[in-house]
PDB file of N, CA and C in Angstrom:
ATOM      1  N   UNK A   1       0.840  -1.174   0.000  1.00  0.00           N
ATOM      2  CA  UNK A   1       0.000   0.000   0.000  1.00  0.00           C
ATOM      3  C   UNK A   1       0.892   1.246   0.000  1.00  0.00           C
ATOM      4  N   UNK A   2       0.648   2.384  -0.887  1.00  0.00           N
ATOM      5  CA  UNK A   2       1.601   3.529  -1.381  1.00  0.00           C
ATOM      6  C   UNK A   2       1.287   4.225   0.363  1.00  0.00           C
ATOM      7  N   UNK A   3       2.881   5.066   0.507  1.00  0.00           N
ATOM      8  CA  UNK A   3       2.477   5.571   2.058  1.00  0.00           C
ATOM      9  C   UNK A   3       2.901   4.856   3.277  1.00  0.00           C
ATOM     10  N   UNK A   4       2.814   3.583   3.100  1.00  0.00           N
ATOM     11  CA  UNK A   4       3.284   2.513   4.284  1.00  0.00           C
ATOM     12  C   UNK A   4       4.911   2.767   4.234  1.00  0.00           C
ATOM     13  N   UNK A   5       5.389   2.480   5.438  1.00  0.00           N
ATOM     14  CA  UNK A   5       6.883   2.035   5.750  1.00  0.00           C
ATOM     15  C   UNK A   5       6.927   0.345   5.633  1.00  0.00           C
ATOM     16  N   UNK A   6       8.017   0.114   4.601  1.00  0.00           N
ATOM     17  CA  UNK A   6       7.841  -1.695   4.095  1.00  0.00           C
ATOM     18  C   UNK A   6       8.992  -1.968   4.494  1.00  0.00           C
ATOM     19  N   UNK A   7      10.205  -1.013   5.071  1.00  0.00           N
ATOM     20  CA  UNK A   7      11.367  -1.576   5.553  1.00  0.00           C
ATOM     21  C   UNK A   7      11.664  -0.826   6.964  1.00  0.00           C
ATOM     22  N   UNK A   8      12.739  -0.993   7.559  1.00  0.00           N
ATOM     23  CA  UNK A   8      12.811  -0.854   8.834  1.00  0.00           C
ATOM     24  C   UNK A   8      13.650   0.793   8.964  1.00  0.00           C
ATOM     25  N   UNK A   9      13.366   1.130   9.452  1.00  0.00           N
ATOM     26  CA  UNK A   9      13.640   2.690   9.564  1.00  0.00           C
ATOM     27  C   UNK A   9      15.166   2.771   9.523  1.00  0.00           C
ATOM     28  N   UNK A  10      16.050   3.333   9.543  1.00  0.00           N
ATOM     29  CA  UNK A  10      17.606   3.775   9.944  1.00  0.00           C
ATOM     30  C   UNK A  10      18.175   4.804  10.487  1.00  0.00           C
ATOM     31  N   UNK A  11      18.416   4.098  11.844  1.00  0.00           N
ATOM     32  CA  UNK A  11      18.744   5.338  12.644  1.00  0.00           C
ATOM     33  C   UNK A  11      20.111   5.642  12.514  1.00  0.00           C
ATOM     34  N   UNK A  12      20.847   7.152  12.138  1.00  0.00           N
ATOM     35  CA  UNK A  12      21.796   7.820  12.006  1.00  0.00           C
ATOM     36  C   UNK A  12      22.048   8.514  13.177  1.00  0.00           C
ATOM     37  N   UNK A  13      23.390   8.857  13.140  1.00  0.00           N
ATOM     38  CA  UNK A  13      23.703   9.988  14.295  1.00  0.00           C
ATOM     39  C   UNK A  13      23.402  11.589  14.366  1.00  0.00           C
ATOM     40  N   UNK A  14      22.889  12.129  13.355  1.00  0.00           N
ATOM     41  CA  UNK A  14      21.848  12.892  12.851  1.00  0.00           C
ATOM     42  C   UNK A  14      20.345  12.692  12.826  1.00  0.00           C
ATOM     43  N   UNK A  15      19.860  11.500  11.983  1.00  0.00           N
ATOM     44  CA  UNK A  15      18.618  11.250  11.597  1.00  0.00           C
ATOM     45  C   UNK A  15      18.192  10.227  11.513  1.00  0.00           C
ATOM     46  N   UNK A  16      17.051  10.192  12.043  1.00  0.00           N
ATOM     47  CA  UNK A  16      16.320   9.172  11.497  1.00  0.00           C
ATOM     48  C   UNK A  16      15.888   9.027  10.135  1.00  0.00           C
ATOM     49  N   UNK A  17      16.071   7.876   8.806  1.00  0.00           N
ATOM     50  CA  UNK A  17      15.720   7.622   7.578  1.00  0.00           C
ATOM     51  C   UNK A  17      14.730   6.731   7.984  1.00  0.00           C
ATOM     52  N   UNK A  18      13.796   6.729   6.513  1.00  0.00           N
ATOM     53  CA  UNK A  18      13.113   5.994   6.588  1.00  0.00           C
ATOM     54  C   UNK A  18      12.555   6.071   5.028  1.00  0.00           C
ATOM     55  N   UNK A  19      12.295   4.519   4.251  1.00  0.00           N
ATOM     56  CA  UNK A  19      11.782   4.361   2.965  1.00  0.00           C
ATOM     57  C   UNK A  19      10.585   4.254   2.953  1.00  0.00           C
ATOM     58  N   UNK A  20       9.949   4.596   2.265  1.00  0.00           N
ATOM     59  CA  UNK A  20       8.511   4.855   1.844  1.00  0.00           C
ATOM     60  C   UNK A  20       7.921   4.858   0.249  1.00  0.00           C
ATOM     61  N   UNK A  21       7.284   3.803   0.356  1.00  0.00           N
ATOM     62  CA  UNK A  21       7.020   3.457  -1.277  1.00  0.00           C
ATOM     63  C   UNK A  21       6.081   4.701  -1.923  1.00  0.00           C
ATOM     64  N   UNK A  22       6.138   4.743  -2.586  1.00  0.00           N
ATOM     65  CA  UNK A  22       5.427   5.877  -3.327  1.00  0.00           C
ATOM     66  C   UNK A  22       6.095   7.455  -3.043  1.00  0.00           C
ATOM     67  N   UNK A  23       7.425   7.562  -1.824  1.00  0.00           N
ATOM     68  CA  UNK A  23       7.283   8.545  -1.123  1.00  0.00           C
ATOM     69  C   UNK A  23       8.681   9.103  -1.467  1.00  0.00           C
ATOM     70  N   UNK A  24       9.509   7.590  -1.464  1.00  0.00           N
ATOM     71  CA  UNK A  24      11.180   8.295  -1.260  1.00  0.00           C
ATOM     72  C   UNK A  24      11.427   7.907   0.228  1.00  0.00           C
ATOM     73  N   UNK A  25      13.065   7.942   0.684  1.00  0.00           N
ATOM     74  CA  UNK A  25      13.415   8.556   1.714  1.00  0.00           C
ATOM     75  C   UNK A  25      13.007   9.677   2.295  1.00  0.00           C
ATOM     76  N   UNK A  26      12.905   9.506   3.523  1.00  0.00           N
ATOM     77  CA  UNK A  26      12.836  10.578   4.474  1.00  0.00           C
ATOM     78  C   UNK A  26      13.376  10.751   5.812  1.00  0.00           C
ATOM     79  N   UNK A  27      13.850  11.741   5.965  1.00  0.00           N
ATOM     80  CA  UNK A  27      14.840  12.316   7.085  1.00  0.00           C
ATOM     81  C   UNK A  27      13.889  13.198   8.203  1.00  0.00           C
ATOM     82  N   UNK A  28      14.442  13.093   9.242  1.00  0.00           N
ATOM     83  CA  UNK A  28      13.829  13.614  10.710  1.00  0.00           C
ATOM     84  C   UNK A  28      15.122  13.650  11.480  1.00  0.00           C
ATOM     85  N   UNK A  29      15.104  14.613  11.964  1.00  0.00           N
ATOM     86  CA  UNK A  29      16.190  15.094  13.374  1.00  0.00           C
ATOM     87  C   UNK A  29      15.609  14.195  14.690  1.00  0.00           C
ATOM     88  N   UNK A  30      16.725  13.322  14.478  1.00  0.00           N
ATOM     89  CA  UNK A  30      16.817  12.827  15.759  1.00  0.00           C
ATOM     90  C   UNK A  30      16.671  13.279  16.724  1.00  0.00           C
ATOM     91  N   UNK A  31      16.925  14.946  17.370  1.00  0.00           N
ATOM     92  CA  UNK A  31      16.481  15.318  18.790  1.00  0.00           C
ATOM     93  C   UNK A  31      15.441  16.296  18.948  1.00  0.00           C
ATOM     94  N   UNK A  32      14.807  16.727  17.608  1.00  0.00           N
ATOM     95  CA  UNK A  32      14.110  17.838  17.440  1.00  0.00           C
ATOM     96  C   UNK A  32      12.578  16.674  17.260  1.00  0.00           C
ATOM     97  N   UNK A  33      13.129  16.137  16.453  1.00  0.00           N
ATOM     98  CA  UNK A  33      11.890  15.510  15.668  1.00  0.00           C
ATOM     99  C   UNK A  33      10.753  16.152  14.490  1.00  0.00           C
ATOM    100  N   UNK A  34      11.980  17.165  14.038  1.00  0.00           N
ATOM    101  CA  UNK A  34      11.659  17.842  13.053  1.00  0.00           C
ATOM    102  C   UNK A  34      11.860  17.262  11.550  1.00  0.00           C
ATOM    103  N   UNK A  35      11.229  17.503  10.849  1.00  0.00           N
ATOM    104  CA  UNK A  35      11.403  17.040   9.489  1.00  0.00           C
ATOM    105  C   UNK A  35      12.485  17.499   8.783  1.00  0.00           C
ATOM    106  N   UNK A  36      13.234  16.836   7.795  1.00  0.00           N
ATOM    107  CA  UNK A  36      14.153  17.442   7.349  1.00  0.00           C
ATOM    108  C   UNK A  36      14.098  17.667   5.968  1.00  0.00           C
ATOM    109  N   UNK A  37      14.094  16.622   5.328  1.00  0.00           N
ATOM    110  CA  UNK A  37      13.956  16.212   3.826  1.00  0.00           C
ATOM    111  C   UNK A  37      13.415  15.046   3.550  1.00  0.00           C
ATOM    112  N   UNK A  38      12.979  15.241   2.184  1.00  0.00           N
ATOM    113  CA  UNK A  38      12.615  13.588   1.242  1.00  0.00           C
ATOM    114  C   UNK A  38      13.295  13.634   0.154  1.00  0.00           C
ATOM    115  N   UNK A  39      13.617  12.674  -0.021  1.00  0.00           N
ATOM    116  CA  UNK A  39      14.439  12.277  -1.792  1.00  0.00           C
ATOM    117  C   UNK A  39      13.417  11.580  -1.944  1.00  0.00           C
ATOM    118  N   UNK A  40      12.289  12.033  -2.905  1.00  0.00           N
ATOM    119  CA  UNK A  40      11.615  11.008  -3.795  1.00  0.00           C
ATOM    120  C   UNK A  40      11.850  10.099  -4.704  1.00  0.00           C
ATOM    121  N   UNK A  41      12.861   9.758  -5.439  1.00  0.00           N
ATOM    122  CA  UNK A  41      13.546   8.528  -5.883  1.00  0.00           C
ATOM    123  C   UNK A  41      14.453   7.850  -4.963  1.00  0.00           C
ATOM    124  N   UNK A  42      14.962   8.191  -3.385  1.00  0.00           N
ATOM    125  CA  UNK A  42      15.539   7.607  -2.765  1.00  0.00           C
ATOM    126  C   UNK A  42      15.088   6.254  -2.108  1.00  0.00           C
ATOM    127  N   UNK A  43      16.123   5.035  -2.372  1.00  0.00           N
ATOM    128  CA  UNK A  43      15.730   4.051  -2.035  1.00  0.00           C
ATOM    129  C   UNK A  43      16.136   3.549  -0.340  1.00  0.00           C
ATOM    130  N   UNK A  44      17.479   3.872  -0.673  1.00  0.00           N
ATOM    131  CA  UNK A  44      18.336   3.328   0.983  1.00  0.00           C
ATOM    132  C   UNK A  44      18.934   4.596   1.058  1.00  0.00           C
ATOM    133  N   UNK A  45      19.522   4.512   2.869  1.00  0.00           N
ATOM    134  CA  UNK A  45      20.566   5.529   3.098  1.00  0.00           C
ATOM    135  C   UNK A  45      21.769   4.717   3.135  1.00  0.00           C
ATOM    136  N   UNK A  46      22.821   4.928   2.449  1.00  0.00           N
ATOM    137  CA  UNK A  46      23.911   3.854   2.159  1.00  0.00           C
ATOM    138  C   UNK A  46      24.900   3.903   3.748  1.00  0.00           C
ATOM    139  N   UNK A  47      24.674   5.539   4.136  1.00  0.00           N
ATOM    140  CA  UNK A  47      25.719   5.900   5.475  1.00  0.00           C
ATOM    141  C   UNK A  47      25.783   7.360   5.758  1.00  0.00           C
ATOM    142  N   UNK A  48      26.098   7.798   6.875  1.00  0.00           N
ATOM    143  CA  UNK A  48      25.845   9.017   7.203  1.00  0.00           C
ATOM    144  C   UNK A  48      27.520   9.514   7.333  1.00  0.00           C
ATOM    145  N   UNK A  49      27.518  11.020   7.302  1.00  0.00           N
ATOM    146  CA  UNK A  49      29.231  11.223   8.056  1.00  0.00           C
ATOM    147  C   UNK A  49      29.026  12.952   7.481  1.00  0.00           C
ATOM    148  N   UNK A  50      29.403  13.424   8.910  1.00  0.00           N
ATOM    149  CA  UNK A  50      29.904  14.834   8.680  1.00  0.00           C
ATOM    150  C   UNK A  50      28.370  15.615   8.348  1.00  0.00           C
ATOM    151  N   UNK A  51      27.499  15.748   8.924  1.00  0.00           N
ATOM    152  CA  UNK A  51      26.067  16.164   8.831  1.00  0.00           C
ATOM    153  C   UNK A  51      25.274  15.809   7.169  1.00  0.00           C
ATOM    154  N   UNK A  52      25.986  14.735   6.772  1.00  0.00           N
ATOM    155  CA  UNK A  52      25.531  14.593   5.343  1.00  0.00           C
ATOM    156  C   UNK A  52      25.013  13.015   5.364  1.00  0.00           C
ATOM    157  N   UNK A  53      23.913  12.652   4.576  1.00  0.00           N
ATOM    158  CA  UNK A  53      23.658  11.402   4.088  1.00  0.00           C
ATOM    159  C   UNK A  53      23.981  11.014   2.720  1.00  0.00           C
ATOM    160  N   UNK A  54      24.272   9.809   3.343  1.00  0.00           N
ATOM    161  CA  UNK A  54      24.647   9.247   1.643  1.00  0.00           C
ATOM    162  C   UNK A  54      23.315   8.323   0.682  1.00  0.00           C
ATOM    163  N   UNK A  55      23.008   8.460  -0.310  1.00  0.00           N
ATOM    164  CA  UNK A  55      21.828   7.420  -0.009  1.00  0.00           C
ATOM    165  C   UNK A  55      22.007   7.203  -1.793  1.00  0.00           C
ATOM    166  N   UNK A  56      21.129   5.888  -1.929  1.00  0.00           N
ATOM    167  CA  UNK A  56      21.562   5.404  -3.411  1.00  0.00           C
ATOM    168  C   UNK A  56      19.749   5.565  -4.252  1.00  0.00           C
ATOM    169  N   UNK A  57      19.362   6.050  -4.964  1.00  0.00           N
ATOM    170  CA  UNK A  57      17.970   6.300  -6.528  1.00  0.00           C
ATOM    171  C   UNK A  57      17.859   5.360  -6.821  1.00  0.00           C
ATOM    172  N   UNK A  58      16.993   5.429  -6.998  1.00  0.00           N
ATOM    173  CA  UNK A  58      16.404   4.454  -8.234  1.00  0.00           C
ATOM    174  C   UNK A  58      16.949   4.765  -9.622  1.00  0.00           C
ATOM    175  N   UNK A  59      17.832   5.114  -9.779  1.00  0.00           N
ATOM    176  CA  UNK A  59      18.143   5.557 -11.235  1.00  0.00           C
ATOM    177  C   UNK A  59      19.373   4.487 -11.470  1.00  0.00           C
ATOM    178  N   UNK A  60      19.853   3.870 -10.935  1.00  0.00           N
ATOM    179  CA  UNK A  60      20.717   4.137  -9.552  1.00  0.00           C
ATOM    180  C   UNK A  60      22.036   5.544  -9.792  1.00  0.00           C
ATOM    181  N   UNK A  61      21.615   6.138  -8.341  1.00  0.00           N
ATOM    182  CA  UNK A  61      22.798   7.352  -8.856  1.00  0.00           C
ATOM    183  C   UNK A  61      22.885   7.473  -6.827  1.00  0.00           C
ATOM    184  N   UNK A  62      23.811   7.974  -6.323  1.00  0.00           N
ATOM    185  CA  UNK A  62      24.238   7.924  -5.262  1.00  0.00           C
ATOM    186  C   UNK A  62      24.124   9.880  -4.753  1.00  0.00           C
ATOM    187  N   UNK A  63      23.127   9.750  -4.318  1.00  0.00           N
ATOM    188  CA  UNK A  63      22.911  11.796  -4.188  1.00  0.00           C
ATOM    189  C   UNK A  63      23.626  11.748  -2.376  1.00  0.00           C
ATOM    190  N   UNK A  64      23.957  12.697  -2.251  1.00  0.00           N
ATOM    191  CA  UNK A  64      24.607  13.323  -1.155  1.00  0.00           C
ATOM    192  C   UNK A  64      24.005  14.534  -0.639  1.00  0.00           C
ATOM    193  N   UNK A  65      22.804  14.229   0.205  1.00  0.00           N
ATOM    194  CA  UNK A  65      21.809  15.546   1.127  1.00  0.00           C
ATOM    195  C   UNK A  65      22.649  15.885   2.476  1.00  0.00           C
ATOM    196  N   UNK A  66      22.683  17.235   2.638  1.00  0.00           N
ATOM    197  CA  UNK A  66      23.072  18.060   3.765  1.00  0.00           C
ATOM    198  C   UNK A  66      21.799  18.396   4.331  1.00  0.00           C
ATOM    199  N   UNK A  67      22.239  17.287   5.583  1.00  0.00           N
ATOM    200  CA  UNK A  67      20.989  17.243   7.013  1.00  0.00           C
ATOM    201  C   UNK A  67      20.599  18.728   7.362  1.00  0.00           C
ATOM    202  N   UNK A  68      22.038  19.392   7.654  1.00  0.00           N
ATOM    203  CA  UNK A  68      21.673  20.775   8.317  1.00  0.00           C
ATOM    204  C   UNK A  68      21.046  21.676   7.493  1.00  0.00           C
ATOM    205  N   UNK A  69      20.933  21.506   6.547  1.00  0.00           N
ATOM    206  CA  UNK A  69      20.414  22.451   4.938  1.00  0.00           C
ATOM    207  C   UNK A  69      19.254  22.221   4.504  1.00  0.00           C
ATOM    208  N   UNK A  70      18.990  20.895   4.852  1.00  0.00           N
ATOM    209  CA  UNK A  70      18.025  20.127   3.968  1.00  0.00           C
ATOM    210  C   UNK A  70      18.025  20.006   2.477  1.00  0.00           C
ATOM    211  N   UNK A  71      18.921  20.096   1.805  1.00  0.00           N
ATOM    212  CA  UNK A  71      19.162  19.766   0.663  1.00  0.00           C
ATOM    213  C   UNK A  71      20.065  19.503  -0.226  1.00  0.00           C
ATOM    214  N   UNK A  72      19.742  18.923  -1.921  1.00  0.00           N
ATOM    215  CA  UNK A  72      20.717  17.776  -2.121  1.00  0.00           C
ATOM    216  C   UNK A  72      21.722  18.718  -2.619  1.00  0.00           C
ATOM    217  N   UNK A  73      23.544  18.008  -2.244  1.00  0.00           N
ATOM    218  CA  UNK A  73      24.489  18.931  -2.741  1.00  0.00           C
ATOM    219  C   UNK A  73      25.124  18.236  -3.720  1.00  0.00           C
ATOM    220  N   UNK A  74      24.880  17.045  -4.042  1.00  0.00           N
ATOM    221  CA  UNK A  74      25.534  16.838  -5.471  1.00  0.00           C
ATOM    222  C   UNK A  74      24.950  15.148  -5.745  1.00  0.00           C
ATOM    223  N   UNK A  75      25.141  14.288  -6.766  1.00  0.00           N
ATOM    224  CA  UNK A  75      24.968  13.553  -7.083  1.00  0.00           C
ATOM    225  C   UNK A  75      26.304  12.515  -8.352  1.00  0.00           C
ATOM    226  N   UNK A  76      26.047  11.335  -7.957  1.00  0.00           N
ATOM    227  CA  UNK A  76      27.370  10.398  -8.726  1.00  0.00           C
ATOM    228  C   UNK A  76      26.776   9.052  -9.415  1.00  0.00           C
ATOM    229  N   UNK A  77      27.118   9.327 -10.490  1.00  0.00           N
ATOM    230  CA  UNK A  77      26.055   7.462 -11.379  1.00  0.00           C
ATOM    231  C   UNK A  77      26.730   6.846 -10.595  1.00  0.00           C
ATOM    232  N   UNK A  78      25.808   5.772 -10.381  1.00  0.00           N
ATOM    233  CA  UNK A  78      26.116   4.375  -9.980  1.00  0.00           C
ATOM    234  C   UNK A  78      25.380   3.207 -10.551  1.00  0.00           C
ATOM    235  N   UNK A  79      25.456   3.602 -12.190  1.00  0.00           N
ATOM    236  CA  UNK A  79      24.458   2.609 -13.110  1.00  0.00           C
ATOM    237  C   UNK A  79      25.261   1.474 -13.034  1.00  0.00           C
ATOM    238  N   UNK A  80      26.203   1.148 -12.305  1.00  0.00           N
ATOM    239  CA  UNK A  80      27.147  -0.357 -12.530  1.00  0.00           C
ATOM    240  C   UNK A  80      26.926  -0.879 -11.238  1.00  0.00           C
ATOM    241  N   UNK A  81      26.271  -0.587 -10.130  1.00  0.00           N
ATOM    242  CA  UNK A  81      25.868  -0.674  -8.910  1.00  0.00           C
ATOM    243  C   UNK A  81      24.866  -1.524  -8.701  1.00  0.00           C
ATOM    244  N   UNK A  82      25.035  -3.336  -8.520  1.00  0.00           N
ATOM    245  CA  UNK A  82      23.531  -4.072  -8.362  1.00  0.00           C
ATOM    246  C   UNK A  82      23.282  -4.430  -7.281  1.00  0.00           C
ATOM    247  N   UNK A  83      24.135  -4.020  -5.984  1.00  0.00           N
ATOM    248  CA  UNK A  83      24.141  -4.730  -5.166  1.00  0.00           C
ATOM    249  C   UNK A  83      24.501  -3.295  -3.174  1.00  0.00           C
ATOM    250  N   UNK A  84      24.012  -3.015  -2.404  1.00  0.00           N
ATOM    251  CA  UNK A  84      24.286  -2.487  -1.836  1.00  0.00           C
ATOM    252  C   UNK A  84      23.577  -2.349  -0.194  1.00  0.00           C
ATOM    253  N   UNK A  85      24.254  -2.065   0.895  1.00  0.00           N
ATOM    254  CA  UNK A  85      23.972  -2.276   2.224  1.00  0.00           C
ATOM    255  C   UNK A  85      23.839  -1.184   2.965  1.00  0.00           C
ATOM    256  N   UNK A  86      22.626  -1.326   3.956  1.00  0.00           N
ATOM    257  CA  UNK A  86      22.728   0.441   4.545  1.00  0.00           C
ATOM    258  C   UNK A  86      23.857   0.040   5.847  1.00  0.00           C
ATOM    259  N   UNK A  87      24.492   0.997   5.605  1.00  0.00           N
ATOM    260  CA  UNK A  87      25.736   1.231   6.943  1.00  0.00           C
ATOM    261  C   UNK A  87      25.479   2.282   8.312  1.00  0.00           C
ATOM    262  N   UNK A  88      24.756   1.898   9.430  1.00  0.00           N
ATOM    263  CA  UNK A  88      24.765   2.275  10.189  1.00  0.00           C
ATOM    264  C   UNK A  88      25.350   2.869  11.207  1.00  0.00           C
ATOM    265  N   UNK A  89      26.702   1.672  11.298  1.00  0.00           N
ATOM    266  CA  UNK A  89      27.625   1.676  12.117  1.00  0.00           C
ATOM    267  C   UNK A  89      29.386   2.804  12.382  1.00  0.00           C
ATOM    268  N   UNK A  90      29.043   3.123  10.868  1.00  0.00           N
ATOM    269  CA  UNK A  90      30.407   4.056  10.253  1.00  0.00           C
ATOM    270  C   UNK A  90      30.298   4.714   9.319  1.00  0.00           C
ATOM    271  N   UNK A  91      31.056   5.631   8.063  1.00  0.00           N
ATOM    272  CA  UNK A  91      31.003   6.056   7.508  1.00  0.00           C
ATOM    273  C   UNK A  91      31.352   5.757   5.703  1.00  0.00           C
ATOM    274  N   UNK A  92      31.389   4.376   5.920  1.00  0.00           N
ATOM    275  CA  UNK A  92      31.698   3.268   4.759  1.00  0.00           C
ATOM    276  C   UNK A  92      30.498   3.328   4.217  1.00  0.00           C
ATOM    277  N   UNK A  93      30.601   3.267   2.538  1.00  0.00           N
ATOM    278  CA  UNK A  93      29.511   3.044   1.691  1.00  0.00           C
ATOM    279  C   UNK A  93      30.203   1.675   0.991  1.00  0.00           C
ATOM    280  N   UNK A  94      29.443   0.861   1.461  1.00  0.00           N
ATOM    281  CA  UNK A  94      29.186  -0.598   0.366  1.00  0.00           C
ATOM    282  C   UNK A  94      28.666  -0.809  -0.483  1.00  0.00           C
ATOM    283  N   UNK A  95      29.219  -1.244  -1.751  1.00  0.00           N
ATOM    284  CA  UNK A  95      28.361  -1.607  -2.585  1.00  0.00           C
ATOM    285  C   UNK A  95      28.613  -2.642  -3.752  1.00  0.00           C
ATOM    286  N   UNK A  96      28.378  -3.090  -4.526  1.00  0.00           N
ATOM    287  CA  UNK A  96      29.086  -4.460  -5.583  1.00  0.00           C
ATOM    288  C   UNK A  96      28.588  -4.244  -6.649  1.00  0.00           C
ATOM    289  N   UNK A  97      29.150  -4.942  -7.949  1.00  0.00           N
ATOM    290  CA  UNK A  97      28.395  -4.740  -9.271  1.00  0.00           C
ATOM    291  C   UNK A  97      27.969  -5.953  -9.330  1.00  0.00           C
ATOM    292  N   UNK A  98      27.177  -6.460 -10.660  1.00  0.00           N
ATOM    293  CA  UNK A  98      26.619  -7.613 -10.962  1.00  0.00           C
ATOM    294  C   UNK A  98      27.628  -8.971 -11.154  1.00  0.00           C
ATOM    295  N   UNK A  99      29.211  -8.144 -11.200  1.00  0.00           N
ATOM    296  CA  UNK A  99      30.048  -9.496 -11.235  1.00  0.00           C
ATOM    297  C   UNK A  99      30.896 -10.068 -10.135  1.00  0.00           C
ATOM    298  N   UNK A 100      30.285  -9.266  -8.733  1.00  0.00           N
ATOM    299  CA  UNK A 100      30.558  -9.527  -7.220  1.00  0.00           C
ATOM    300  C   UNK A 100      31.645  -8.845  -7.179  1.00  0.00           C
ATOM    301  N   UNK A 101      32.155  -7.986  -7.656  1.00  0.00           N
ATOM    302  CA  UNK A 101      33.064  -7.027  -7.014  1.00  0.00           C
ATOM    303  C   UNK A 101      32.505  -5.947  -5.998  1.00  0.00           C
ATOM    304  N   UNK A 102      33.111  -5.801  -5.195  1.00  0.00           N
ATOM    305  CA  UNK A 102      32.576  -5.220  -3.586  1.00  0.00           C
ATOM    306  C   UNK A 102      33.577  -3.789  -3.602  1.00  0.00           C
ATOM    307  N   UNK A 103      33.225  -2.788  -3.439  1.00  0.00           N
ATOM    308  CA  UNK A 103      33.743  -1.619  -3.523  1.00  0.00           C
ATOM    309  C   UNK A 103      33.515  -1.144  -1.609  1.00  0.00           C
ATOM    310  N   UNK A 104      34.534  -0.528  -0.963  1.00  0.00           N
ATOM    311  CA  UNK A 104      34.160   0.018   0.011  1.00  0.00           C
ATOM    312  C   UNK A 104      34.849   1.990  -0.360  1.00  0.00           C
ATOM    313  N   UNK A 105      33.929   2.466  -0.057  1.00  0.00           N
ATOM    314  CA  UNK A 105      34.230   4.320  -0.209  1.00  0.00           C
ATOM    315  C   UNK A 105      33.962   4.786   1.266  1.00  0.00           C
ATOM    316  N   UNK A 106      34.947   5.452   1.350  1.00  0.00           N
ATOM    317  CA  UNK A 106      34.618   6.409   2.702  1.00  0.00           C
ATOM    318  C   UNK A 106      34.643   7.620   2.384  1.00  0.00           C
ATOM    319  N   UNK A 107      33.850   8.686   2.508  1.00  0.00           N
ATOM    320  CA  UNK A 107      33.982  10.023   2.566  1.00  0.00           C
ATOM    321  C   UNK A 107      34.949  10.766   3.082  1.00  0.00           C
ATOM    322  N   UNK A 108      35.457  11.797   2.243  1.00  0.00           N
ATOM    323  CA  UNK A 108      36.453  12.482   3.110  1.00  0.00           C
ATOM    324  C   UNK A 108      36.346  13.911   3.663  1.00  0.00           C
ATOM    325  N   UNK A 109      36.432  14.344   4.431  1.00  0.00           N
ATOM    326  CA  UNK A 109      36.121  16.225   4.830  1.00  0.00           C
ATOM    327  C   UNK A 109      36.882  17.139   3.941  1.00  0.00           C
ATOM    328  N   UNK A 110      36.024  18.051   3.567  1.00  0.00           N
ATOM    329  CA  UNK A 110      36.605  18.635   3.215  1.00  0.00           C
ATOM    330  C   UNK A 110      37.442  19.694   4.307  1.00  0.00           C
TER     331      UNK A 110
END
C-alpha cells in the first residue's frame, strides 16, 4: 500500500531515515523531531558522516543531502551498482556490481 513504511527505519547519528514506497526517503532530526527532507527517488541511506547522508535512486545514482540544509548537494552514477547495504555503524559506503566485485568508499572532509 503507497504511504506505508515496508522496511525498517535507519537510525543515524543525525537522523532518522526511513523508505517509503510511493514517497522516497525521508529524514527527521533525531532530537528535534523535526522534518528534514525527502528524496523522492531515494531508495536506501547507504551511510551518514559529517552532517551529510549518503543514499543510493532508483536511477541508480548515489545523491549526497546536507541534514543541516536540507538539501541535495551533489549527485554520482552508480548505473554499474547491483548490489548495496545500509551502513549504520560508520562512515563506509558498500556496494558491488553484478560481477561480485565489492567496492568500500569512505567520505572524506573537506
Amino acid at each position: 500500500m503507497p504511504g506505508l513504511p515496508e522496511q525498517p527505519l535507519r537510525l543515524g547519528r543525525d537522523a532518522v531515515y526511513q523508505y517509503v514506497r510511493s514517497k522516497g526517503v525521508l529524514a527527521v532530526d533525531k532530537q528535534t523531531g523535526r522534518f528534514l527532507w525527502v528524496l523522492p527517488d531515494g531508495l536506501e541511506l547507504l551511510a551518514e558522516a559529517q552532517h551529510k547522508a549518503y543514499l543510493i535512486t532508483d536511477k541508480p545514482t548515489l545523491v549526497v543531502v546536507d541534514n543541516l540544509a536540507g538539501k541535495k548537494l551533489y549527485s554520482v552514477n552508480f548505473s554499474n551498482v547491483d548490489r548495496y547495504v545500509a551502513n549504520t555503524a560508520d562512515e563506509k559506503i558498500y556496494v558491488a556490481d553484478k560481477f561480485g566485485r565489492i567496492v568500500c568508499i569512505r567520505p572524506v572532509a573537506k
